[in-house]
C-alpha atoms as a PDB file:
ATOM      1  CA  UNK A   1      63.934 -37.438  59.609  1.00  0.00           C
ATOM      2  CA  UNK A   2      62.277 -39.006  56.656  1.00  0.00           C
ATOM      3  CA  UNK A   3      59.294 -37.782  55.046  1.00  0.00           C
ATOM      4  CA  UNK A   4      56.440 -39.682  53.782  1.00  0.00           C
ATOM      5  CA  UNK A   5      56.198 -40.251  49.930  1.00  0.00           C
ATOM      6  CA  UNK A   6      54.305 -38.076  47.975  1.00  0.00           C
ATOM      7  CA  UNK A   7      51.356 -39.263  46.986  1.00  0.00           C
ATOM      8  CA  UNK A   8      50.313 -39.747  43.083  1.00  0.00           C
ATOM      9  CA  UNK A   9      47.597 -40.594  40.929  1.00  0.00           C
ATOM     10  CA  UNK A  10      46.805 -40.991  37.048  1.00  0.00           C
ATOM     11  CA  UNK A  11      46.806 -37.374  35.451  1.00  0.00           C
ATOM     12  CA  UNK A  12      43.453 -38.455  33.508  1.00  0.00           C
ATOM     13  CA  UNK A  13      42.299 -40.144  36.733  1.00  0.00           C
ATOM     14  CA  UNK A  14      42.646 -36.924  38.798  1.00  0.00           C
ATOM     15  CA  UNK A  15      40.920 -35.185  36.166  1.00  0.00           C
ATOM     16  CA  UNK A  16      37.989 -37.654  36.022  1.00  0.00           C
ATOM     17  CA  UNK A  17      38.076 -37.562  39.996  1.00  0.00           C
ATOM     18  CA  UNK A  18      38.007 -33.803  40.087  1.00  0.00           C
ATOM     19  CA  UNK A  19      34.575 -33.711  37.703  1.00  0.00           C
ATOM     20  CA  UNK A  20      36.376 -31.669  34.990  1.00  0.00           C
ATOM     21  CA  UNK A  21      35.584 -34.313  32.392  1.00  0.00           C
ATOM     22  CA  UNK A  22      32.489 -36.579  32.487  1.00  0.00           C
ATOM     23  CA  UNK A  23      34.495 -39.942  32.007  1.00  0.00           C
ATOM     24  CA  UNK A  24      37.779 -40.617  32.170  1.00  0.00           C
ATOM     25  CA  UNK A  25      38.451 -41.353  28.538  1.00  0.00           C
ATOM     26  CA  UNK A  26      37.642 -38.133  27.510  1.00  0.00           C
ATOM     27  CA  UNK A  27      40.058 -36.736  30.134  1.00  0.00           C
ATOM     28  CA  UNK A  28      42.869 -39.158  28.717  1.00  0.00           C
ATOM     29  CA  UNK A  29      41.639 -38.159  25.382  1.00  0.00           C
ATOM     30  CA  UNK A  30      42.277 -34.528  26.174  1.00  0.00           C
ATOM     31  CA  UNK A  31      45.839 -35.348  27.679  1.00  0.00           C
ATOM     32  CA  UNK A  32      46.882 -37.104  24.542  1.00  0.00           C
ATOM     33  CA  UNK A  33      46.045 -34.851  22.810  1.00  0.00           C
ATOM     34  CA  UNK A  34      48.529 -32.534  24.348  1.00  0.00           C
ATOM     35  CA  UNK A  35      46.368 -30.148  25.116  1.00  0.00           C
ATOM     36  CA  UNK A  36      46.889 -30.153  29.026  1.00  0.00           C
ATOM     37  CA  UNK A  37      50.075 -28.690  30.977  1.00  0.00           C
ATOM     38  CA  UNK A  38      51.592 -29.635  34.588  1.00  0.00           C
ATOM     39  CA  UNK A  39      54.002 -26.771  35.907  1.00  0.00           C
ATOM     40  CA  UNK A  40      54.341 -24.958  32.300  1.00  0.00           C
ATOM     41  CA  UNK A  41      54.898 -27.928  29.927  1.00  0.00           C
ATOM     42  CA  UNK A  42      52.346 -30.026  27.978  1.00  0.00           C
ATOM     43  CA  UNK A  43      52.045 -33.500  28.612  1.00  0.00           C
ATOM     44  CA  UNK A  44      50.959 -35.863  25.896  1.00  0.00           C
ATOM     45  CA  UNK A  45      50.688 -39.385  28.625  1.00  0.00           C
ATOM     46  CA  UNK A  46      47.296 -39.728  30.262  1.00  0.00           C
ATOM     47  CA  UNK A  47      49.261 -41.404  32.496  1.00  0.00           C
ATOM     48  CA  UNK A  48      51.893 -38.762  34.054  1.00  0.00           C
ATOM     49  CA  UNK A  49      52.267 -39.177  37.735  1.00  0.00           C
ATOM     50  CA  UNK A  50      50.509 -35.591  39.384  1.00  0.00           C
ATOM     51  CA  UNK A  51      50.398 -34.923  42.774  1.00  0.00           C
ATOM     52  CA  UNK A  52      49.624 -32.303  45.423  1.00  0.00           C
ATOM     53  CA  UNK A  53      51.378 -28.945  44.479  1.00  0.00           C
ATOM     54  CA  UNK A  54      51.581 -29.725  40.806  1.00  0.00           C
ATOM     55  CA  UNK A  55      49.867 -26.359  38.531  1.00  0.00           C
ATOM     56  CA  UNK A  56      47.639 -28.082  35.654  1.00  0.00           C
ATOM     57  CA  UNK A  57      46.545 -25.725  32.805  1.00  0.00           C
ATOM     58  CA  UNK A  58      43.981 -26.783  30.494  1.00  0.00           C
ATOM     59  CA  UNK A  59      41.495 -25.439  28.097  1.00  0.00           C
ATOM     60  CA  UNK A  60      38.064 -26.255  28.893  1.00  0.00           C
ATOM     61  CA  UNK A  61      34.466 -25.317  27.705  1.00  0.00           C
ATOM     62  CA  UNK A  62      36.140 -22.664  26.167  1.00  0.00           C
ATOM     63  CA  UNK A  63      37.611 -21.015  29.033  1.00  0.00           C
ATOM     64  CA  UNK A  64      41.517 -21.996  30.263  1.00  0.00           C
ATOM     65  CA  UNK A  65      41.380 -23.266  33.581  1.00  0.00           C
ATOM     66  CA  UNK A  66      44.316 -23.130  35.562  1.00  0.00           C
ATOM     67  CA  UNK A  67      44.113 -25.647  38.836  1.00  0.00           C
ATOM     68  CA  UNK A  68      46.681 -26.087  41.652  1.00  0.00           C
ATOM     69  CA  UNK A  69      46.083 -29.680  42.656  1.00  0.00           C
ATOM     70  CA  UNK A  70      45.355 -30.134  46.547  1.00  0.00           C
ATOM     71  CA  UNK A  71      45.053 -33.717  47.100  1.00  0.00           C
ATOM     72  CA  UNK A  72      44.649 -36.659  44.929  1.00  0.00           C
ATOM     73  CA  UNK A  73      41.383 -37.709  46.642  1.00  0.00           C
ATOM     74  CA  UNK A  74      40.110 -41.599  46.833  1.00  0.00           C
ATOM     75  CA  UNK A  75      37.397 -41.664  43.926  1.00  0.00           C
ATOM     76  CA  UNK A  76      34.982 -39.716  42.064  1.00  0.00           C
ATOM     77  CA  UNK A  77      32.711 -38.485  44.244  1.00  0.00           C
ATOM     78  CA  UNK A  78      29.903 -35.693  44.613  1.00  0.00           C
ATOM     79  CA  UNK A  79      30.898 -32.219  43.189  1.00  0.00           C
ATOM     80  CA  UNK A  80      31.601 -30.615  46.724  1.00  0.00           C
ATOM     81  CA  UNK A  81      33.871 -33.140  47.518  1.00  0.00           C
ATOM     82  CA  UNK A  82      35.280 -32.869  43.932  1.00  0.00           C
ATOM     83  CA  UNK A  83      36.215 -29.696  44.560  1.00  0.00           C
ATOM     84  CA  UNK A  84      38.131 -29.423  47.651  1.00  0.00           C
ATOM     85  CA  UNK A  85      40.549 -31.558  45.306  1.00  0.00           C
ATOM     86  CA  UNK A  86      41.999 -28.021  43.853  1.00  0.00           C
ATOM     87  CA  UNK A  87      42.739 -24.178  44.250  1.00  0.00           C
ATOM     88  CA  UNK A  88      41.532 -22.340  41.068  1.00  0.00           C
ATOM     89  CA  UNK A  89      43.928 -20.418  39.746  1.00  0.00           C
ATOM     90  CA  UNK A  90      41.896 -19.086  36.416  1.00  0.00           C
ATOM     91  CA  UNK A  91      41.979 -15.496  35.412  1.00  0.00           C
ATOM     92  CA  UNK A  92      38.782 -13.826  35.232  1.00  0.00           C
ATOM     93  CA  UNK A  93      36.522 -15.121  31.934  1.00  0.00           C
ATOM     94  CA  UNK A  94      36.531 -12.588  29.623  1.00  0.00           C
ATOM     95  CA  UNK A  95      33.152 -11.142  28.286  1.00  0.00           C
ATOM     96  CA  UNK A  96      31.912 -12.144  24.645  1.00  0.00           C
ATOM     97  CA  UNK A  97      29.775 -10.587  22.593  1.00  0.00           C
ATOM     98  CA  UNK A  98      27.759 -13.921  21.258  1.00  0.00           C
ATOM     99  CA  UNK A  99      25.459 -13.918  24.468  1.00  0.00           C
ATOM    100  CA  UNK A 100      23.540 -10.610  24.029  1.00  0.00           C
ATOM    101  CA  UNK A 101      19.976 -11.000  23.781  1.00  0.00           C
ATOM    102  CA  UNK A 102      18.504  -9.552  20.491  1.00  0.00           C
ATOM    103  CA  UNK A 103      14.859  -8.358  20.185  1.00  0.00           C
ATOM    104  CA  UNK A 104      14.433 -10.593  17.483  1.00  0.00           C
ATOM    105  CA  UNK A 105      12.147 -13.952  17.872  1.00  0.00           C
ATOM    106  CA  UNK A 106      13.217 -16.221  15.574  1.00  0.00           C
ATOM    107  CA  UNK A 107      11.977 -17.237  11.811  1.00  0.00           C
ATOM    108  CA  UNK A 108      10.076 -13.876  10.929  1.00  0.00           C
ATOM    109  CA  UNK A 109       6.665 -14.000   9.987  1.00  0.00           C
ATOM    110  CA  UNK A 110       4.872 -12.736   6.456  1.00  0.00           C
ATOM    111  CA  UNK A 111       4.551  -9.334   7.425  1.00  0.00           C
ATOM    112  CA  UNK A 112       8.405  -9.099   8.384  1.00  0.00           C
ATOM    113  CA  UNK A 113       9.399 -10.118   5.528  1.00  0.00           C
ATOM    114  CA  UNK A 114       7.453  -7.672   3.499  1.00  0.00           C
ATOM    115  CA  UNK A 115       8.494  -5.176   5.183  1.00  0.00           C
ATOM    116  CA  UNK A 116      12.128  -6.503   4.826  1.00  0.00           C
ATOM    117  CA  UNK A 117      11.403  -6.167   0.950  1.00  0.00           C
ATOM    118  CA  UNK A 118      10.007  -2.789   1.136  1.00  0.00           C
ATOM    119  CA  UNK A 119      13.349  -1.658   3.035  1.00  0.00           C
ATOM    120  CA  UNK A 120      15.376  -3.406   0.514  1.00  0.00           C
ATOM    121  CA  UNK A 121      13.729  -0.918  -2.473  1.00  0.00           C
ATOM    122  CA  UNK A 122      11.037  -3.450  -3.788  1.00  0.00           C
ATOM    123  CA  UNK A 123       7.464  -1.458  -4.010  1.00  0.00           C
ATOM    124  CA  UNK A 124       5.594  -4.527  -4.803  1.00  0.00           C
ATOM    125  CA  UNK A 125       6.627  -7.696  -2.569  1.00  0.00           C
ATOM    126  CA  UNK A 126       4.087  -9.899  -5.163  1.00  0.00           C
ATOM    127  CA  UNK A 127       6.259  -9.324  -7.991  1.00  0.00           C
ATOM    128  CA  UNK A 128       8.495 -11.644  -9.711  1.00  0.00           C
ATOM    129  CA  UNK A 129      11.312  -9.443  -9.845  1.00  0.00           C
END
C-alpha cells in the first residue's frame, strides 16, 4: 500500500495564498526575518517546504496567530476560499486599554484652554507670567 506524496508549497507562498500578507514579499520578508514558526521552531527560509498538518505561529497586526494549515490550495483567491486553507488555532485577543473612547474632541478651543490655566493656579490667563 503506498500513499500518495504529501503535497507542499512555498512557506511565503502559502502565506500570500492564505491572505495573511498583502503580497508575497512581505510574507517572505516576514519569514526571513525569523519571525514565523512551523511546529515550534522559527524558520528564517521563505522557502521551507509546509504542508497540510504543519502548526505555523506568527505575529501579526499585533496579535499572534497560530494556524494549522489544511491544504495548500491552487492560488490566491477570494477571502472565503482563502480561508478554508487553515484551522485557527489563536488564543483569545486580549483587551487593551488604547481603544477607549474619551470625551475629549480633539485640539481644545480658547475657552478650554483658559480654563486649563485657571485649574493650573493662573488668575489671569492674559498675563505674561
Amino acid at each position: 500500500m503506498t500513499d500518495a506524496p504529501r503535497q507542499l508549497i512555498r512557506l511565503d507562498k502559502w502565506l500570500w495564498h492564505a491572505r495573511f500578507f498583502k503580497s508575497r514579499s512581505i510574507a517572505a520578508g516576514i519569514v526571513s526575518a525569523g519571525k514565523v514558526r512551523v511546529g515550534g521552531n522559527p524558520v528564517s527560509k521563505p522557502a521551507r517546504a509546509v504542508g497540510a498538518g504543519d502548526v505555523l505561529t506568527f505575529v501579526q497586526a499585533e496579535q499572534t496567530k497560530v494556524i494549522r494549515i489544511l491544504d495548500c490550495g491552487a492560488r490566491r483567491g477570494p477571502a472565503p476560499e482563502a480561508q478554508t486553507l487553515y484551522e485557527d488555532l489563536s488564543p483569545a485577543p486580549v483587551p487593551t486599554t488604547q481603544g477607549i473612547p474619551s470625551d475629549r474632541k480633539g485640539r481644545p478651543t480658547k475657552k478650554d484652554r483658559r480654563d486649563m490655566m485657571t485649574q493650573r493656579g493662573r488668575d489671569d490667563p492674559f498675563s505674561l507670567e
